[in-house]
Protein backbone atom coordinates (compact mmCIF):
# COMPACT_ATOMS: atom_id res chain seq x y z
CA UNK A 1 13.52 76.82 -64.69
CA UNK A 2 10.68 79.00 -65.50
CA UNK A 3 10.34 81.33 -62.52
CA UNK A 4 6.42 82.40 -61.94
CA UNK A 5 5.68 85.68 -60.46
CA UNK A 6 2.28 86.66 -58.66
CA UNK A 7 0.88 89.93 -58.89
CA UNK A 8 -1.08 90.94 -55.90
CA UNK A 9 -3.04 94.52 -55.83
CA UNK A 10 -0.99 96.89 -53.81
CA UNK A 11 -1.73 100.51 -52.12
CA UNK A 12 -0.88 102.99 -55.12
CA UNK A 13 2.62 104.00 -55.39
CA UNK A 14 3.19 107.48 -55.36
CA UNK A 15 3.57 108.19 -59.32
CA UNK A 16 0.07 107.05 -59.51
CA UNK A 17 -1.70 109.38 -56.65
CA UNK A 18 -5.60 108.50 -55.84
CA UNK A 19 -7.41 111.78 -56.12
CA UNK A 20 -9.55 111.57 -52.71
CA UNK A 21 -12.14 113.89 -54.77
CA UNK A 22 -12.88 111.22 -58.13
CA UNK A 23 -11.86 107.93 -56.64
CA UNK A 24 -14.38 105.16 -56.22
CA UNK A 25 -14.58 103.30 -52.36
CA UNK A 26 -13.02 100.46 -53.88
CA UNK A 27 -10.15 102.89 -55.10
CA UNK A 28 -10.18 104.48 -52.03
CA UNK A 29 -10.52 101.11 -50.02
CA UNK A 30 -6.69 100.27 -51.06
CA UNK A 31 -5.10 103.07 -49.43
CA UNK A 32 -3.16 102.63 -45.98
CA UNK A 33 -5.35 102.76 -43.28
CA UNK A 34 -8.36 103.33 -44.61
CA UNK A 35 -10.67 100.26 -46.21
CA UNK A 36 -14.16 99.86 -46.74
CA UNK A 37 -15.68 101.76 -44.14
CA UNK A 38 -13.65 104.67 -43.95
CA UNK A 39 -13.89 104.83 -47.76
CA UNK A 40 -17.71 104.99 -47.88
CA UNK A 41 -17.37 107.84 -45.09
CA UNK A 42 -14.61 109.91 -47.34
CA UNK A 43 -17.36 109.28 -50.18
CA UNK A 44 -19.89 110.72 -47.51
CA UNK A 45 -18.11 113.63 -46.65
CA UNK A 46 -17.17 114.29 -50.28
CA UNK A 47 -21.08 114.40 -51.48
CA UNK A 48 -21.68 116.39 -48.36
CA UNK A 49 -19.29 118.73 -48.03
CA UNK A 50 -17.74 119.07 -51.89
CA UNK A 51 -14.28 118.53 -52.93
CA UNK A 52 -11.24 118.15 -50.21
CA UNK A 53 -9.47 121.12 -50.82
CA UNK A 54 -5.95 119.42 -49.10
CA UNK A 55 -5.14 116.47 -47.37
CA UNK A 56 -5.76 118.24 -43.56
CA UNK A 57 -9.28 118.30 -45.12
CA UNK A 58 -9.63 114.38 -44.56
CA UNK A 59 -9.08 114.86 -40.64
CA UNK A 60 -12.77 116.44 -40.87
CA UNK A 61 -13.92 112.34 -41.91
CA UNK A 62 -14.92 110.34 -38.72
CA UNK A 63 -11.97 107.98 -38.03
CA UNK A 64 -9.19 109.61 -39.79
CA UNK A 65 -6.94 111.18 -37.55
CA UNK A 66 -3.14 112.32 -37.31
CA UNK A 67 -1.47 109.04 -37.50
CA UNK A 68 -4.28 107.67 -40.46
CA UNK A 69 -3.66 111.41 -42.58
CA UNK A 70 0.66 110.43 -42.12
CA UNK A 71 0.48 107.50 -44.11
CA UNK A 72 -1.80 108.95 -46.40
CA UNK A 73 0.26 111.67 -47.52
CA UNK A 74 2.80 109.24 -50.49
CA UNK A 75 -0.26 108.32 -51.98
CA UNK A 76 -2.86 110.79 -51.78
């Protein structure tokens, strides 16, 4: 039989990093933890502040702590 496969959009894998710095909130939307709110706030901070400098940097966004930045790190 013919076997049909589904593609569904998926967090980023890790050979195709989202640069928290260029990436759009919808980019930015797909990443563990975070979705559209938190994304618009990383876009915030970004305009704000400048360009993260490392990933610690995104524990200065309201709502991304410890556990959030962990899960962050494969894709990021």
């Amino acid at each position: 039989g013919t076997r049909i496969t589904t593609q569904y959009p998926a967090a980023p894998v890790a050979a195709d990093k989202v640069n928290v710095n260029t990436a759009a909130a919808e980019e930015l939307a797909l990443l563990p933890g975070i979705g559209p709110a938190l994304a618009g706030r990383i876009i915030d901070y970004r305009r704000d502040n400048g360009a993260f400098t490392g990933p610690e940097d995104l524990l200065a966004v309201r709502g991304i702590g410890q556990q959030t930045l962990s899960g962050l790190r494969d894709y990021i």
